[in-house]
PDB file of N, CA and C in Angstrom:
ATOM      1  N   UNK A   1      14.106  22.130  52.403  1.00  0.00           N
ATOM      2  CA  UNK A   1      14.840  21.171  51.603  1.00  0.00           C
ATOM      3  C   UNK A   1      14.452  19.767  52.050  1.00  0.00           C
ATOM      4  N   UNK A   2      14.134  19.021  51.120  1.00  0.00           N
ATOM      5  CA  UNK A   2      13.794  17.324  51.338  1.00  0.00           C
ATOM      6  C   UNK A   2      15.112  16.606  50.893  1.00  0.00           C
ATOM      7  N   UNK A   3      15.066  15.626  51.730  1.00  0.00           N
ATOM      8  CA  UNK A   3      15.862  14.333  50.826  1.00  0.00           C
ATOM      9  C   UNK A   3      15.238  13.350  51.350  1.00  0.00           C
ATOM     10  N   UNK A   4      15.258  12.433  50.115  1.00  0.00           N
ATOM     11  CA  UNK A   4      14.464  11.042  50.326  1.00  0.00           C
ATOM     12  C   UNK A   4      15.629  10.186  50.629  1.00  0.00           C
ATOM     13  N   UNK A   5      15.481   8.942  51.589  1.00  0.00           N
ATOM     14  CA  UNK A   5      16.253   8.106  52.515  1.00  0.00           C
ATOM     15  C   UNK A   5      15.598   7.064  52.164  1.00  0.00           C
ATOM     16  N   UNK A   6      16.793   6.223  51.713  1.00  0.00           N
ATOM     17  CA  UNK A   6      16.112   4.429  51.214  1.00  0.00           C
ATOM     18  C   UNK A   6      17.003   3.681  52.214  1.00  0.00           C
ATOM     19  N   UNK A   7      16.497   2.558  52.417  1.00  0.00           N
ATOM     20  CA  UNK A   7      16.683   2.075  53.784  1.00  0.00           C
ATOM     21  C   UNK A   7      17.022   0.240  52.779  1.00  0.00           C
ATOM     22  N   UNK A   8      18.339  -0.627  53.381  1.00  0.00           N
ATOM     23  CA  UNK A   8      17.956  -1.318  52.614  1.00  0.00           C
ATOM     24  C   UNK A   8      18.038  -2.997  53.891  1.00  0.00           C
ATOM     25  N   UNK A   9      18.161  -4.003  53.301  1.00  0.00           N
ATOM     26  CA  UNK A   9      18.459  -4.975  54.021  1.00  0.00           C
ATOM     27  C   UNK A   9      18.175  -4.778  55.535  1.00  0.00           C
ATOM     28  N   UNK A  10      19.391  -4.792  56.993  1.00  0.00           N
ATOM     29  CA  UNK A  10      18.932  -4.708  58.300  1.00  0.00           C
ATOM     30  C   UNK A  10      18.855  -3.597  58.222  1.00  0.00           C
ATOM     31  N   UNK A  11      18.960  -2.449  57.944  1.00  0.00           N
ATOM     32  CA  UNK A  11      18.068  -1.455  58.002  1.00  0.00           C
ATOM     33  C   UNK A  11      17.510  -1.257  57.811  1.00  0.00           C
ATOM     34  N   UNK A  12      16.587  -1.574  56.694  1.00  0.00           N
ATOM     35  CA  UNK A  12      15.079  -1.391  56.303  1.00  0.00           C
ATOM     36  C   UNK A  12      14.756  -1.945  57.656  1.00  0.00           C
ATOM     37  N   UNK A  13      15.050  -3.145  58.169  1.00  0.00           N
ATOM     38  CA  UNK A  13      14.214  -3.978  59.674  1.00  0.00           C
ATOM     39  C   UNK A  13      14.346  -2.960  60.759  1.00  0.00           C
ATOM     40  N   UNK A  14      15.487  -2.362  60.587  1.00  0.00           N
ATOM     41  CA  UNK A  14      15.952  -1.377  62.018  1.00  0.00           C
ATOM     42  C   UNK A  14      14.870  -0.619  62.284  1.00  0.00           C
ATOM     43  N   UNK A  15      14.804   0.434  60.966  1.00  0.00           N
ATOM     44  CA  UNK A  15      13.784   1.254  61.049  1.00  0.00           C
ATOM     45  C   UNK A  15      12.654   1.289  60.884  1.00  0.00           C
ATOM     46  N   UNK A  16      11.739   0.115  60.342  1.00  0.00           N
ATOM     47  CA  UNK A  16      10.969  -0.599  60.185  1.00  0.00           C
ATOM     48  C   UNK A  16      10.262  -0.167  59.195  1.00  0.00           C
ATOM     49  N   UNK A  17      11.002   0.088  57.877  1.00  0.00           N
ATOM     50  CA  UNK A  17      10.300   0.960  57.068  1.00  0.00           C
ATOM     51  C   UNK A  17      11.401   0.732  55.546  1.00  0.00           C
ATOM     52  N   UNK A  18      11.356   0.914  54.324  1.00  0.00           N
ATOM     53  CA  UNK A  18      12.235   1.187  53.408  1.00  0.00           C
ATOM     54  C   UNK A  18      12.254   2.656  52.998  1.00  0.00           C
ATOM     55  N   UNK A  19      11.797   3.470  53.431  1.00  0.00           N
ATOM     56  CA  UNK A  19      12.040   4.729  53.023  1.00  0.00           C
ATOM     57  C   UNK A  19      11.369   5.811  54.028  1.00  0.00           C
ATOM     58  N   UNK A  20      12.164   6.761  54.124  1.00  0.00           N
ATOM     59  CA  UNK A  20      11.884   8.195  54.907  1.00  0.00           C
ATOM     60  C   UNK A  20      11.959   9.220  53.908  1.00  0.00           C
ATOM     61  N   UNK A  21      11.288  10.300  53.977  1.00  0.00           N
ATOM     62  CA  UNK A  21      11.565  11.763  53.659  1.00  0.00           C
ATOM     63  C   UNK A  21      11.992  12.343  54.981  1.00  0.00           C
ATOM     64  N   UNK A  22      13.425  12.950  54.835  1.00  0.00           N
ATOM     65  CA  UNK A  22      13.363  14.103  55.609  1.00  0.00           C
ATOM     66  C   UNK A  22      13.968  15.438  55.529  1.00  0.00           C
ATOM     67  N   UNK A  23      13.480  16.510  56.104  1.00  0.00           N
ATOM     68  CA  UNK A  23      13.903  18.354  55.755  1.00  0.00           C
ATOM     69  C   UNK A  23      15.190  18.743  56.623  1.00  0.00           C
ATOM     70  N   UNK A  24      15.146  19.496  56.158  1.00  0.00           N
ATOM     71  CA  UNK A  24      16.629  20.419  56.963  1.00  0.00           C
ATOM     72  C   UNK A  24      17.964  19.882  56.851  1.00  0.00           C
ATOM     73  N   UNK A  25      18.517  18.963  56.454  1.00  0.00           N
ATOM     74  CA  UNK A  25      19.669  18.373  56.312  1.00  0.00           C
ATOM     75  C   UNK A  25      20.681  18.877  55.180  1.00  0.00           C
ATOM     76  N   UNK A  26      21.545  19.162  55.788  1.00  0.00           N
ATOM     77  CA  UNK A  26      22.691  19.405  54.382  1.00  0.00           C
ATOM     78  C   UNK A  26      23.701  18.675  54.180  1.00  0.00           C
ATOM     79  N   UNK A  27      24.253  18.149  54.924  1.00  0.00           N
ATOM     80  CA  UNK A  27      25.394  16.843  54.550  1.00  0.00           C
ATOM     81  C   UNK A  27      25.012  15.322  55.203  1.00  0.00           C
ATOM     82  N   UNK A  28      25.743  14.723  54.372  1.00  0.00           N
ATOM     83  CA  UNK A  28      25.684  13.757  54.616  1.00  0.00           C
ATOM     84  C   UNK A  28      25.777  12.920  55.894  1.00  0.00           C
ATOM     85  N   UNK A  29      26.741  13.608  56.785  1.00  0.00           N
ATOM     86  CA  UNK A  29      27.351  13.183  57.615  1.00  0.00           C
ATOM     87  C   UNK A  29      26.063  13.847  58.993  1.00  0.00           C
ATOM     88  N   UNK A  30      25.211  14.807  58.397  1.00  0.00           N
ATOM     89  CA  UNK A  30      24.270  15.444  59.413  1.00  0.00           C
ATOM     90  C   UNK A  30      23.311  14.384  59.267  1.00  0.00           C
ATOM     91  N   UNK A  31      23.189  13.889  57.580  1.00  0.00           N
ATOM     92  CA  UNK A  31      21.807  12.526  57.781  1.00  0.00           C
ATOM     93  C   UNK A  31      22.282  11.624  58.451  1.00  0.00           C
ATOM     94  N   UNK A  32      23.105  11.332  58.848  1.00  0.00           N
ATOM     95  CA  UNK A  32      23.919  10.301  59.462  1.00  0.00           C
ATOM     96  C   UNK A  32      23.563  10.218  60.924  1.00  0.00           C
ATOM     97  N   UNK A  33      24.050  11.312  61.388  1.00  0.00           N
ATOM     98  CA  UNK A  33      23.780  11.761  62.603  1.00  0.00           C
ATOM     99  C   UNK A  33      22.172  11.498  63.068  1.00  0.00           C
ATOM    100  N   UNK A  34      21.287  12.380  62.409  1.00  0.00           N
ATOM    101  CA  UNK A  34      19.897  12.180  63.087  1.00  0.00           C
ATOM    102  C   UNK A  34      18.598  11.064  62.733  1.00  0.00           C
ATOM    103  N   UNK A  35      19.433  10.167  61.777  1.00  0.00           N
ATOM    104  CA  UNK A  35      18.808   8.751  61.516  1.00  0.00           C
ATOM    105  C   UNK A  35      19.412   8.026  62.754  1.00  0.00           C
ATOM    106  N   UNK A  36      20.779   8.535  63.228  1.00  0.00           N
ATOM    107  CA  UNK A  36      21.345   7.514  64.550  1.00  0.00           C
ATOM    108  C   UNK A  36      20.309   7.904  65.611  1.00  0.00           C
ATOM    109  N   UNK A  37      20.097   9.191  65.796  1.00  0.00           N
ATOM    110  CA  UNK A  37      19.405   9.641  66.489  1.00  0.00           C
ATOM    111  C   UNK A  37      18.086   9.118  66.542  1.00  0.00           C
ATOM    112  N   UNK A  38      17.172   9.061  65.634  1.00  0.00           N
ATOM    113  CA  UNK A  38      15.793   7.911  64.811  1.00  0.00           C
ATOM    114  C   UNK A  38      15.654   6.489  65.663  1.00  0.00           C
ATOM    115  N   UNK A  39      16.798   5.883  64.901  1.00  0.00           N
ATOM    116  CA  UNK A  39      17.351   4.603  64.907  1.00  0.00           C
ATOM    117  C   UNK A  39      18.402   4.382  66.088  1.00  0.00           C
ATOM    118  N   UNK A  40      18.494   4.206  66.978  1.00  0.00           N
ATOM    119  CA  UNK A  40      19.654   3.887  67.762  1.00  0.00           C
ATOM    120  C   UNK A  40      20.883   2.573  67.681  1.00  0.00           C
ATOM    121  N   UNK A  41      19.899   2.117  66.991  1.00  0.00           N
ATOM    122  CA  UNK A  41      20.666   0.566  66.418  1.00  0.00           C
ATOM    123  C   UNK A  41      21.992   0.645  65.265  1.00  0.00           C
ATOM    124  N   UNK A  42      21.541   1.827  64.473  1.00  0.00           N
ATOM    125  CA  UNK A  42      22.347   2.249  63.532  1.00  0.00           C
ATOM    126  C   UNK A  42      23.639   2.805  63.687  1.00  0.00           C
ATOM    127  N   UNK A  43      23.603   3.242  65.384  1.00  0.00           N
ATOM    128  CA  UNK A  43      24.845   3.415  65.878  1.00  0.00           C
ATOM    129  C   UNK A  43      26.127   2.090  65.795  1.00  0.00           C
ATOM    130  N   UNK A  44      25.524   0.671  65.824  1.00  0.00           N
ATOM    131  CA  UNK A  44      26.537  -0.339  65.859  1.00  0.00           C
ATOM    132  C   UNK A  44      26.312  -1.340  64.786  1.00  0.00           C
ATOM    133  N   UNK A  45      26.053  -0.343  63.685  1.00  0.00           N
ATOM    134  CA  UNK A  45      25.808  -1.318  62.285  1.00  0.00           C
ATOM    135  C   UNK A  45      26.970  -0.491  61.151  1.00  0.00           C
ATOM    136  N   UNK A  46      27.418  -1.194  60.491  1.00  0.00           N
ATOM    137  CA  UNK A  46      28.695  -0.615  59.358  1.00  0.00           C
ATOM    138  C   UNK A  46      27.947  -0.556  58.051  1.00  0.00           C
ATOM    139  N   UNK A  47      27.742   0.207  57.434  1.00  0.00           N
ATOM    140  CA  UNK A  47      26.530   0.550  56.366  1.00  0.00           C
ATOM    141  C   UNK A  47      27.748   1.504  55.292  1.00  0.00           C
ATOM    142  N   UNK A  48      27.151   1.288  54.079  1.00  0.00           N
ATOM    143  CA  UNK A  48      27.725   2.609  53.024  1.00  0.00           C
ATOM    144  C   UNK A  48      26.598   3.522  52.956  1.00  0.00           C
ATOM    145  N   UNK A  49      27.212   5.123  52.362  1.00  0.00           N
ATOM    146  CA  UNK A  49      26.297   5.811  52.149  1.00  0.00           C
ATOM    147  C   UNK A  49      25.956   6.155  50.644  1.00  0.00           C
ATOM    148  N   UNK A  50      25.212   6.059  49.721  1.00  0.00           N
ATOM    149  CA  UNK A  50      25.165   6.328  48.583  1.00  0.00           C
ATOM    150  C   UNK A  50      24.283   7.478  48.223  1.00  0.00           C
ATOM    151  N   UNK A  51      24.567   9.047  47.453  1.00  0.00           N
ATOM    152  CA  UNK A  51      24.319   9.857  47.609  1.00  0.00           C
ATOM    153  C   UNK A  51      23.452   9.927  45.400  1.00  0.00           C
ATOM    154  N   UNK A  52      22.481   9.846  45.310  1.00  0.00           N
ATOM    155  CA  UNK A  52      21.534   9.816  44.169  1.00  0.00           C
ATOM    156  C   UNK A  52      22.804   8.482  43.276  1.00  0.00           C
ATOM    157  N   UNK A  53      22.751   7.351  44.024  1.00  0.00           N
ATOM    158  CA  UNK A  53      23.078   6.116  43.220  1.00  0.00           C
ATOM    159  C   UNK A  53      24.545   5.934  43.204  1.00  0.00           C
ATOM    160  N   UNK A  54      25.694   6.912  43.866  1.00  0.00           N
ATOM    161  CA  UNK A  54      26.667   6.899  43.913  1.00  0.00           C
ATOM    162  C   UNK A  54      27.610   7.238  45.140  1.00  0.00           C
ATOM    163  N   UNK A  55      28.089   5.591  45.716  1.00  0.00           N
ATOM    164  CA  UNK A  55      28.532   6.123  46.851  1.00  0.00           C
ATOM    165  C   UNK A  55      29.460   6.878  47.156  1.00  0.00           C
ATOM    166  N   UNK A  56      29.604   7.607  48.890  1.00  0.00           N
ATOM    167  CA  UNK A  56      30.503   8.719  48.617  1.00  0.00           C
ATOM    168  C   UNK A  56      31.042   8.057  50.024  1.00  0.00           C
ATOM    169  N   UNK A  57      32.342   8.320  49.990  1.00  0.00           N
ATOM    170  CA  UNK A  57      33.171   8.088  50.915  1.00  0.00           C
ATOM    171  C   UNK A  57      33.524   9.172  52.083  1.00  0.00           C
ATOM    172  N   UNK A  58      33.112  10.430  51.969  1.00  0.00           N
ATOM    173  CA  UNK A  58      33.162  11.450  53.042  1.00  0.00           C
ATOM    174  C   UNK A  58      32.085  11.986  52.664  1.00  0.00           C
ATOM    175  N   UNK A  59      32.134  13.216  53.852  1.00  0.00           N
ATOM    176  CA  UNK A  59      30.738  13.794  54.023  1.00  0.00           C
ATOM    177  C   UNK A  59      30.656  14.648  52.693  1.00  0.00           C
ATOM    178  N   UNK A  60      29.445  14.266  52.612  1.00  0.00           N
ATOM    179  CA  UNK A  60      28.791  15.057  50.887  1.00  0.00           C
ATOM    180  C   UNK A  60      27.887  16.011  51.611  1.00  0.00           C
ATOM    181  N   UNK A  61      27.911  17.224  50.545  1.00  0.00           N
ATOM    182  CA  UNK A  61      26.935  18.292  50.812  1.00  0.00           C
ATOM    183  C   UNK A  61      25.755  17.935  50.268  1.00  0.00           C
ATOM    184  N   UNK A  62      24.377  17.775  50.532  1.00  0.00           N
ATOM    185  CA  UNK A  62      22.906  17.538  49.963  1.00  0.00           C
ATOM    186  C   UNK A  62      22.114  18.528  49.586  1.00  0.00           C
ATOM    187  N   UNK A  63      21.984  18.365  48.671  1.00  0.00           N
ATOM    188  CA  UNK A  63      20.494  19.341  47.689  1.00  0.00           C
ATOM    189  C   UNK A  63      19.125  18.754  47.901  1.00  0.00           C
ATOM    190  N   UNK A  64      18.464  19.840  47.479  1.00  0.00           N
ATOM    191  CA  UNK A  64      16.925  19.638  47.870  1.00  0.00           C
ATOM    192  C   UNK A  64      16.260  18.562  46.515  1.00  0.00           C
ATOM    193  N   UNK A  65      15.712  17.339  46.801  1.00  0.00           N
ATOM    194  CA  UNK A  65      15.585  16.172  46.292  1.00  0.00           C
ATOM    195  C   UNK A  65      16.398  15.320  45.899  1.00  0.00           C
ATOM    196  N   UNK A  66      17.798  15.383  46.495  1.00  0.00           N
ATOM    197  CA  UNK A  66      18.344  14.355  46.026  1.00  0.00           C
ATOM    198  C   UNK A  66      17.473  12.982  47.073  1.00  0.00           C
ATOM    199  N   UNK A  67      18.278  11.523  46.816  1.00  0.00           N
ATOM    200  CA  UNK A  67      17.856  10.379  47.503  1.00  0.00           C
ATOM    201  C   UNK A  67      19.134  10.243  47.820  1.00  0.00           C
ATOM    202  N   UNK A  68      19.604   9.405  48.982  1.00  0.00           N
ATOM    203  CA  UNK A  68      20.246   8.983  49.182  1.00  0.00           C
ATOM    204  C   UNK A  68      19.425   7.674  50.516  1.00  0.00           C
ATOM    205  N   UNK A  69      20.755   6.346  49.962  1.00  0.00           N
ATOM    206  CA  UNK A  69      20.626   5.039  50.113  1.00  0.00           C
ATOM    207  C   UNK A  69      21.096   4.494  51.410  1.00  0.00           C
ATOM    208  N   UNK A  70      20.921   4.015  51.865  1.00  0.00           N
ATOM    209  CA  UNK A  70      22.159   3.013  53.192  1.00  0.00           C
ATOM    210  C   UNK A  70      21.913   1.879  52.906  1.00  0.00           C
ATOM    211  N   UNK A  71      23.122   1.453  52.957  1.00  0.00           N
ATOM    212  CA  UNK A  71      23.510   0.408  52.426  1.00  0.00           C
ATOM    213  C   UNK A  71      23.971  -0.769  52.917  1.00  0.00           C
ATOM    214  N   UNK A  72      23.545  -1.945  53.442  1.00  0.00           N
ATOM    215  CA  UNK A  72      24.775  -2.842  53.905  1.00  0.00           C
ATOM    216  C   UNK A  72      25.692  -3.194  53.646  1.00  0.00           C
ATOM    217  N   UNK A  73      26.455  -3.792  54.619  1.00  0.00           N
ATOM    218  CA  UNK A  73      27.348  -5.001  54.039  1.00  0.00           C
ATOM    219  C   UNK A  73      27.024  -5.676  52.991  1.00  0.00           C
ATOM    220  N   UNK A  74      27.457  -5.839  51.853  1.00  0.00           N
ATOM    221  CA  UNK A  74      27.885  -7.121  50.544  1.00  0.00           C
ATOM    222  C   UNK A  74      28.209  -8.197  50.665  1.00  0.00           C
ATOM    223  N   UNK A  75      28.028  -9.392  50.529  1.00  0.00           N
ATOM    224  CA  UNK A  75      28.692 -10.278  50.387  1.00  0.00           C
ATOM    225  C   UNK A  75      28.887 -10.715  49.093  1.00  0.00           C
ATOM    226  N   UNK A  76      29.819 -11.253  48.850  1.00  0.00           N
ATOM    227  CA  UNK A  76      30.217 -11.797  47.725  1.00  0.00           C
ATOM    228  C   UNK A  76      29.916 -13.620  47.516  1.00  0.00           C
ATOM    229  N   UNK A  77      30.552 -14.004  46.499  1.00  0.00           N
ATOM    230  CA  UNK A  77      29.516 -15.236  46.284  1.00  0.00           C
ATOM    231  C   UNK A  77      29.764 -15.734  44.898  1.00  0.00           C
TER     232      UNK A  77
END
């Protein structure tokens, strides 16, 4: 199983990249986990998670090709 990982604002810089593929993952809360793991920085950054364009507020279960986003902080303006 793949899911594609878009990386946006200080995270795109964190990880030094705008996008990952990666296998074996089924929830959300597991991509979570081993991008912290990746990324160590991501441990003390407050990010949303958006799961194929729609964010989800608890851990979501993942299918094989979905994308999912991280997201920063917003500001308004």
């Amino acid at each position: 199983m793949k899911i594609s990982v878009l990386f946006f604002g200080q995270i795109a810089d964190i990880a030094g990249k705008d996008n990952l593929d990666i296998s074996n993952i089924d929830t959300s809360n597991e991509l979570k986990s081993r991008l912290c793991e990746l990324y160590p920085a991501l441990n003390n950054l407050t990010y949303s998670v958006a799961v194929n364009k729609e964010i989800v507020q608890t851990n979501t279960a993942l299918k094989d090709g979905d994308t999912v986003a991280l997201l920063p902080p917003f500001s308004g303006g």
